[in-house]
C-alpha atoms as a PDB file:
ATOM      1  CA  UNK A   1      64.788  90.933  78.792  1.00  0.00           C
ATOM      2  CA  UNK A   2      62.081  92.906  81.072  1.00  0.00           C
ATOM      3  CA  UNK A   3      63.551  92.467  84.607  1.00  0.00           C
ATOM      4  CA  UNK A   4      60.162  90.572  85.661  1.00  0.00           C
ATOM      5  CA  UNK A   5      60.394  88.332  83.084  1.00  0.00           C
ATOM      6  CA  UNK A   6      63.805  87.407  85.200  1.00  0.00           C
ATOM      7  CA  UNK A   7      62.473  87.099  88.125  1.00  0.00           C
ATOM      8  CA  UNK A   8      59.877  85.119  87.344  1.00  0.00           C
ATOM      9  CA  UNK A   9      62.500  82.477  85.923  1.00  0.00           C
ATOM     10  CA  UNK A  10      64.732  82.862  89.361  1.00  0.00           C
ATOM     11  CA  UNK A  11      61.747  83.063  91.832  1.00  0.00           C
ATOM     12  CA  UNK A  12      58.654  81.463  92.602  1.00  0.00           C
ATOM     13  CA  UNK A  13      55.014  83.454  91.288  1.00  0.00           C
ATOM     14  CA  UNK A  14      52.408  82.477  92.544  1.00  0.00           C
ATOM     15  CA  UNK A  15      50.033  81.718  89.502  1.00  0.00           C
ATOM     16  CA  UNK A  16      47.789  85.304  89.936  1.00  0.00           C
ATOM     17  CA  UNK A  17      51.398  86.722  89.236  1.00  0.00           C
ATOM     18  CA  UNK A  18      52.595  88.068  92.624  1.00  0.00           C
ATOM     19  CA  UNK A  19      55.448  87.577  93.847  1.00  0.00           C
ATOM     20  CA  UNK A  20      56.245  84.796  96.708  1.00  0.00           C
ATOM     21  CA  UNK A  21      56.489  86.709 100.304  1.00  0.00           C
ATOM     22  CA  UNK A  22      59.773  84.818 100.475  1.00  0.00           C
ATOM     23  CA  UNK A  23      61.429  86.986  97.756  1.00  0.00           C
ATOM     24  CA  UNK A  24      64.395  88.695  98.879  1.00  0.00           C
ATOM     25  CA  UNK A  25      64.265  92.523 100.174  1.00  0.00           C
ATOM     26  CA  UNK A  26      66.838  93.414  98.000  1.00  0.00           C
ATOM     27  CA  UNK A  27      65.202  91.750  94.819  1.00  0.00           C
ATOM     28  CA  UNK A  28      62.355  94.019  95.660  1.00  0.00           C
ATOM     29  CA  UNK A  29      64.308  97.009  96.079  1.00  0.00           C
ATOM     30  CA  UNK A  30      66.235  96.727  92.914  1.00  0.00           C
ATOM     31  CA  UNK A  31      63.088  96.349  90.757  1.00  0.00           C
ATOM     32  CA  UNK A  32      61.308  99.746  92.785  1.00  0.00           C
ATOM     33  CA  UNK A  33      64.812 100.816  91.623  1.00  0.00           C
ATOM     34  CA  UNK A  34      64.745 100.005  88.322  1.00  0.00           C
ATOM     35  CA  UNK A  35      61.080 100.883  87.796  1.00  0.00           C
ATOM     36  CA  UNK A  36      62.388 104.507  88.868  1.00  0.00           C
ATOM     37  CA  UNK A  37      64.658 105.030  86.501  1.00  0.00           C
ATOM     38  CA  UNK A  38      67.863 104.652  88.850  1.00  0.00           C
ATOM     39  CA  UNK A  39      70.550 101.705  88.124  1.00  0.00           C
ATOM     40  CA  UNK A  40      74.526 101.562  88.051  1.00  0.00           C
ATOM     41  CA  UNK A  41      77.288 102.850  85.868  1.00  0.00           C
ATOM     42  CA  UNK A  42      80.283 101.328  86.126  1.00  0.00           C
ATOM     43  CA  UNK A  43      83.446 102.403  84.153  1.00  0.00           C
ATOM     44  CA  UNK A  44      87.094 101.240  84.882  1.00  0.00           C
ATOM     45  CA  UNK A  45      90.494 103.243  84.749  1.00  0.00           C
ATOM     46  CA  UNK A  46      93.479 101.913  83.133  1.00  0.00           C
ATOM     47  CA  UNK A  47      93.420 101.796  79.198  1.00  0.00           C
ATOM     48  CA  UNK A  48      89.433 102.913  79.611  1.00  0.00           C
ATOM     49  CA  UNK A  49      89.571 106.068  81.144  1.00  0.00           C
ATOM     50  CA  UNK A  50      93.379 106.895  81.298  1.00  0.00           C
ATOM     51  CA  UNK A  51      96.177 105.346  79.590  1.00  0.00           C
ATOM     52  CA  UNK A  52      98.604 104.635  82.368  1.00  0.00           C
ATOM     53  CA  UNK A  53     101.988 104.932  82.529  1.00  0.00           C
ATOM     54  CA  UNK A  54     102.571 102.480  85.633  1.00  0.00           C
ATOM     55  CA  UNK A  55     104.287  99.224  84.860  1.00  0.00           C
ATOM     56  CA  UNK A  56     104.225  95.896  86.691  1.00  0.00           C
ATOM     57  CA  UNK A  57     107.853  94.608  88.240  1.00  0.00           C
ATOM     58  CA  UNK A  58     108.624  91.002  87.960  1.00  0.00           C
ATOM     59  CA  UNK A  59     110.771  90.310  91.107  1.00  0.00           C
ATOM     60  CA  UNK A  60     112.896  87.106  92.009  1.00  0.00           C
ATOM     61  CA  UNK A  61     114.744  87.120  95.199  1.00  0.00           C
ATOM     62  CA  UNK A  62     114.075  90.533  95.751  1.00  0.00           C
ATOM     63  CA  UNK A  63     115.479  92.039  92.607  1.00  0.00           C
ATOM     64  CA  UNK A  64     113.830  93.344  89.575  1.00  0.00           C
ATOM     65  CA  UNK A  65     114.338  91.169  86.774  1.00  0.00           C
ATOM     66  CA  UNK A  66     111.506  92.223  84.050  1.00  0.00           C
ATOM     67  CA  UNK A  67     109.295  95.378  83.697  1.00  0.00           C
ATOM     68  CA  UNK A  68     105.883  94.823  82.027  1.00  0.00           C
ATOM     69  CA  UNK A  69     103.394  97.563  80.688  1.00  0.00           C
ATOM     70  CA  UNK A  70      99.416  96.728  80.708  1.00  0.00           C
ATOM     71  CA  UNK A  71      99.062  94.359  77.901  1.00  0.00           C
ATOM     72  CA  UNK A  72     102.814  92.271  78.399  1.00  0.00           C
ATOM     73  CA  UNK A  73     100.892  91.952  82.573  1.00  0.00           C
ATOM     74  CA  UNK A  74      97.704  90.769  80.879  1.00  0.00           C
ATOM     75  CA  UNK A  75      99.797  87.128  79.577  1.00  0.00           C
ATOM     76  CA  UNK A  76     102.632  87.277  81.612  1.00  0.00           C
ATOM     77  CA  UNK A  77     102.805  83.681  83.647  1.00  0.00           C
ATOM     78  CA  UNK A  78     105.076  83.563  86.787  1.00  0.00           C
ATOM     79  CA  UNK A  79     108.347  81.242  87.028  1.00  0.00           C
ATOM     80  CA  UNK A  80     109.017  79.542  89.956  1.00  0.00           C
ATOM     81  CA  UNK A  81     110.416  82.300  92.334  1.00  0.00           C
ATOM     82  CA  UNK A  82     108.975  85.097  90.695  1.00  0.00           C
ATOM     83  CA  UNK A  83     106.578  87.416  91.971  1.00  0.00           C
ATOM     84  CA  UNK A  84     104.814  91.044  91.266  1.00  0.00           C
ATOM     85  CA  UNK A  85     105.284  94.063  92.470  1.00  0.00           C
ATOM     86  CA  UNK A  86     102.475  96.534  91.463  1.00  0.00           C
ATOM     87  CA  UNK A  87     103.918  99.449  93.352  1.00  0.00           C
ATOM     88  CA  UNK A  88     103.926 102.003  90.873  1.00  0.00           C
ATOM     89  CA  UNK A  89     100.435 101.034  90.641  1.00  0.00           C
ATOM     90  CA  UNK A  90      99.653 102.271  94.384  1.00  0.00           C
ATOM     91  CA  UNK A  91     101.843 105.518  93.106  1.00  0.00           C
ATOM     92  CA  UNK A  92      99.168 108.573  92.942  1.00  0.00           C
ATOM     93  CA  UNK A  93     101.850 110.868  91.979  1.00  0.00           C
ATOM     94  CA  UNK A  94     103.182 108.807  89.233  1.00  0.00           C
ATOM     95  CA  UNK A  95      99.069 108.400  87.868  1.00  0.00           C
ATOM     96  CA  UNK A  96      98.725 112.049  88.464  1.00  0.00           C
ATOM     97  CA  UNK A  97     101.314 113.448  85.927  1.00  0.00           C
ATOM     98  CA  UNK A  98     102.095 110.331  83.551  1.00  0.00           C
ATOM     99  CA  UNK A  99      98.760 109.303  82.777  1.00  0.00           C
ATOM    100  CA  UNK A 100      97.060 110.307  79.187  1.00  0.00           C
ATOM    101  CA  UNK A 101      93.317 111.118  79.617  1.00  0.00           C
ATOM    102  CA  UNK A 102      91.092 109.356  76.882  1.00  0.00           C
ATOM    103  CA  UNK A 103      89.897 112.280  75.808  1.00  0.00           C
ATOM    104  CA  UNK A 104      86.082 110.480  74.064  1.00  0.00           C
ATOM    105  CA  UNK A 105      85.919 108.315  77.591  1.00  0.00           C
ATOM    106  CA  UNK A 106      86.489 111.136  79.654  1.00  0.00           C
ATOM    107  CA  UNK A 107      83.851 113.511  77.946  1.00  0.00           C
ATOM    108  CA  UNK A 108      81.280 110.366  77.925  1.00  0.00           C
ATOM    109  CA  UNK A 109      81.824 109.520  81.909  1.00  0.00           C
ATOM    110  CA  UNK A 110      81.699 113.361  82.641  1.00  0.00           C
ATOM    111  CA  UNK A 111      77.923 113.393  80.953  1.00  0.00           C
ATOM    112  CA  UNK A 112      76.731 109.609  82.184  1.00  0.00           C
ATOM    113  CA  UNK A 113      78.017 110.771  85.651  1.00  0.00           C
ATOM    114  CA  UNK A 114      76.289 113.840  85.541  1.00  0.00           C
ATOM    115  CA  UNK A 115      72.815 112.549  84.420  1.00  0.00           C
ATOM    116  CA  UNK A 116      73.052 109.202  86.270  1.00  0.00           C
ATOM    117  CA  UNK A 117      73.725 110.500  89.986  1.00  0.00           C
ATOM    118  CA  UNK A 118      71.027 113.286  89.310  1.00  0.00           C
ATOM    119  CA  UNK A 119      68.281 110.846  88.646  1.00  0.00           C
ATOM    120  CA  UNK A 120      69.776 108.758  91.338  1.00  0.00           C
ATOM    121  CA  UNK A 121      71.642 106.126  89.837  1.00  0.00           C
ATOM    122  CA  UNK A 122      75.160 104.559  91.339  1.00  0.00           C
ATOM    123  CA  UNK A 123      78.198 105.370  89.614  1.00  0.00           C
ATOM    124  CA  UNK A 124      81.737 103.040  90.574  1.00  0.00           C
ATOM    125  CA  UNK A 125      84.757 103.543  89.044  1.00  0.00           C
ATOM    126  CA  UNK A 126      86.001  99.692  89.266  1.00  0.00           C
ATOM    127  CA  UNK A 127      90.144  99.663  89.443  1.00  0.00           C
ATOM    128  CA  UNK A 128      92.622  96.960  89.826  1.00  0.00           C
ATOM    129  CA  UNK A 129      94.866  99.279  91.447  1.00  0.00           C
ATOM    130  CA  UNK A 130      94.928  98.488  95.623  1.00  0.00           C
ATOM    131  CA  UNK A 131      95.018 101.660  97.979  1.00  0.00           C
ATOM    132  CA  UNK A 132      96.626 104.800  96.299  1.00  0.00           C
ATOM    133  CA  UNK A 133      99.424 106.314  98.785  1.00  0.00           C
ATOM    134  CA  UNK A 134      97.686 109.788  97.934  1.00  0.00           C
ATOM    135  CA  UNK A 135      93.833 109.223  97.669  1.00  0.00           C
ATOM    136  CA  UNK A 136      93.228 113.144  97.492  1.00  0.00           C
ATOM    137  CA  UNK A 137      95.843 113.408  94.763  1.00  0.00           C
ATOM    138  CA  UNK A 138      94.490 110.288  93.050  1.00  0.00           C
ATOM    139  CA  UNK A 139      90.545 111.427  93.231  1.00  0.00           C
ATOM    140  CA  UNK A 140      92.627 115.126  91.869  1.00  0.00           C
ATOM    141  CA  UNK A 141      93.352 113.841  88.666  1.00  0.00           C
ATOM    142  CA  UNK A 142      89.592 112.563  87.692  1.00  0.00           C
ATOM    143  CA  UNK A 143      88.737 116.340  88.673  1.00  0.00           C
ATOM    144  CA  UNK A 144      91.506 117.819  86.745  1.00  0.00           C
ATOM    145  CA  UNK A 145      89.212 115.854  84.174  1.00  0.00           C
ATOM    146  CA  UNK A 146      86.505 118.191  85.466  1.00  0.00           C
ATOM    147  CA  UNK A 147      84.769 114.519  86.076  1.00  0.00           C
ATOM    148  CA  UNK A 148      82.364 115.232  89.228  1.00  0.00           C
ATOM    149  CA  UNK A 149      83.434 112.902  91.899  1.00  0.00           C
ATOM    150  CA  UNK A 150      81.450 113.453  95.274  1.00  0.00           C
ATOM    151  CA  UNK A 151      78.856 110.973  93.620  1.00  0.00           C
ATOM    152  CA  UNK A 152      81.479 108.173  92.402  1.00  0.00           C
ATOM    153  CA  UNK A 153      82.941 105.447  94.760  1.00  0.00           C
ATOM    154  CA  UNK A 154      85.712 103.768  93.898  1.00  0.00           C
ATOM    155  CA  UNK A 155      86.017  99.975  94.440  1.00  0.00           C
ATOM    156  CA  UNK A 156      89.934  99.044  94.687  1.00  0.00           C
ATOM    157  CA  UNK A 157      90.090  95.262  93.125  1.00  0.00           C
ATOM    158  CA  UNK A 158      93.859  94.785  93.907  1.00  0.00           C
ATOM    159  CA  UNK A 159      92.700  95.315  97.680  1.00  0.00           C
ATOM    160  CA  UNK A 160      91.756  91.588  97.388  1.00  0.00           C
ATOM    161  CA  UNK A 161      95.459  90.766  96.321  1.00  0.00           C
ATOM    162  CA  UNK A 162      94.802  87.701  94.616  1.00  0.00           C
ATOM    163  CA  UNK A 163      97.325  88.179  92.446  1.00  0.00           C
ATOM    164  CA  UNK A 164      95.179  88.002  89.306  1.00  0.00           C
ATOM    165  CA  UNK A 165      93.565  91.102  88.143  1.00  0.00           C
ATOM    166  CA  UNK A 166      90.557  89.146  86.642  1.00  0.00           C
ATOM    167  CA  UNK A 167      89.808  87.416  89.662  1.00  0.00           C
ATOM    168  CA  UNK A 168      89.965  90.230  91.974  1.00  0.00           C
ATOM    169  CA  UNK A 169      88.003  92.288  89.452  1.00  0.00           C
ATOM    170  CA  UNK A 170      85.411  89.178  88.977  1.00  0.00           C
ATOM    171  CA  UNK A 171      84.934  89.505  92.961  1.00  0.00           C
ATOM    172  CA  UNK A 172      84.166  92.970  92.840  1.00  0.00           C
ATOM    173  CA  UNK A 173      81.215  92.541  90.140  1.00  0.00           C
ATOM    174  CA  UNK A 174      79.988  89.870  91.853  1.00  0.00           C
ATOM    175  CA  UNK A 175      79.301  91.822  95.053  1.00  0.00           C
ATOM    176  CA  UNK A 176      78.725  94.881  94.009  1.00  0.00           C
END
C-alpha cells in the first residue's frame, strides 16, 4: 500500500489533500524518508544469521535440572520453582567459536548492509540475547563474517528480561 494512502486512513486530510498541521513530526520525517529512498533493515541472530550453540538452563533451587537448545526453549513452560538461566547466552566467547555462520544469510546481510547504510537506510540486528560479557568479541564474530558493522546497532531484547523472548522481542519492534 503507498505510504500516503496510510496516512490518509490514520490521519486527518484536509479535503485539498494536505496534510493536518497537527500531524506528527516524525510521521513527516519518515515519509521525506521514505520518499528518499532510505528505510530499515532488520535481521535477527540466532537460527537466522548463526546457528548457535548456547543452550537455555532450567534451574530449581539453584541447581540445573534440564538443558534446552533453541527450539525445546521455544515450548518449554516453567513448573512451579523453576526458572531460566540464559547465561551461556550472555557468553561472547562461547558465540564466538561454537556458532555456525549461515553461510546464504550471511552473504545476503553483507550486500543489504552494504547498499542500505550507503543510501542511508538503518540497519538493526534485533537479538534476544541481553548484554554480551565481551561486546568487542561479540561485534568480532559478525566481522569475522566480513559483515560491515560501524553502520549496524544492535538492539538487545533480553535486556527487557521479561522472561519471554517474544515479548521482549515484540517490545523492541514496537519502539524501534
Amino acid at each position: 500500500m503507498h505510504i500516503l494512502t496510510l496516512l490518509h486512513q490514520e490521519y486527518n486530510f484536509e479535503s485539498s489533500g494536505h496534510i493536518n498541521r497537527n500531524m506528527n513530526r516524525n510521521i513527516i520525517k519518515l515519509i521525506l524518508e521514505a520518499a528518499a529512498g532510505k528505510g530499515l533493515t532488520i535481521f535477527d541472530v540466532d537460527e537466522t544469521l548463526f546457528y548457535s550453540k548456547a543452550r537455555v538452563k532450567i534451574k530449581k533451587d539453584g541447581k540445573i535440572i534440564k538443558d534446552l537448545d533453541n527450539v525445546g526453549f521455544n515450548s518449554y513452560k516453567l513448573k512451579k520453582g523453576e526458572e531460566f538461566d540464559f547465561g551461556e547466552f550472555k557468553n561472547a566467547k562461547l558465540f564466538n567459536t561454537t556458532s555456525t555462520p549461515i553461510g546464504k544469510m550471511i552473504a545476503k546481510a553483507k550486500a543489504i548492509i552494504k547498499n542500505a547504510t550507503k543510501a542511508g537506510s538503518k540497519v538493526i540486528i534485533v537479538t534476544a540475547r541481553a548484554d554480551m560479557d565481551d561486546k568487542k568479541l561479540f561485534i568480532d564474530t559478525f566481522k569475522a563474517q566480513g559483515i560491515d558493522m560501524k553502520n549496524v546497532y544492535v538492539e538487545r531484547a533480553g535486556n527487557l528480561g521479561s522472561g519471554s523472548t517474544y515479548k521482549d522481542k515484540q517490545a523492541v519492534f514496537k519502539n524501534i
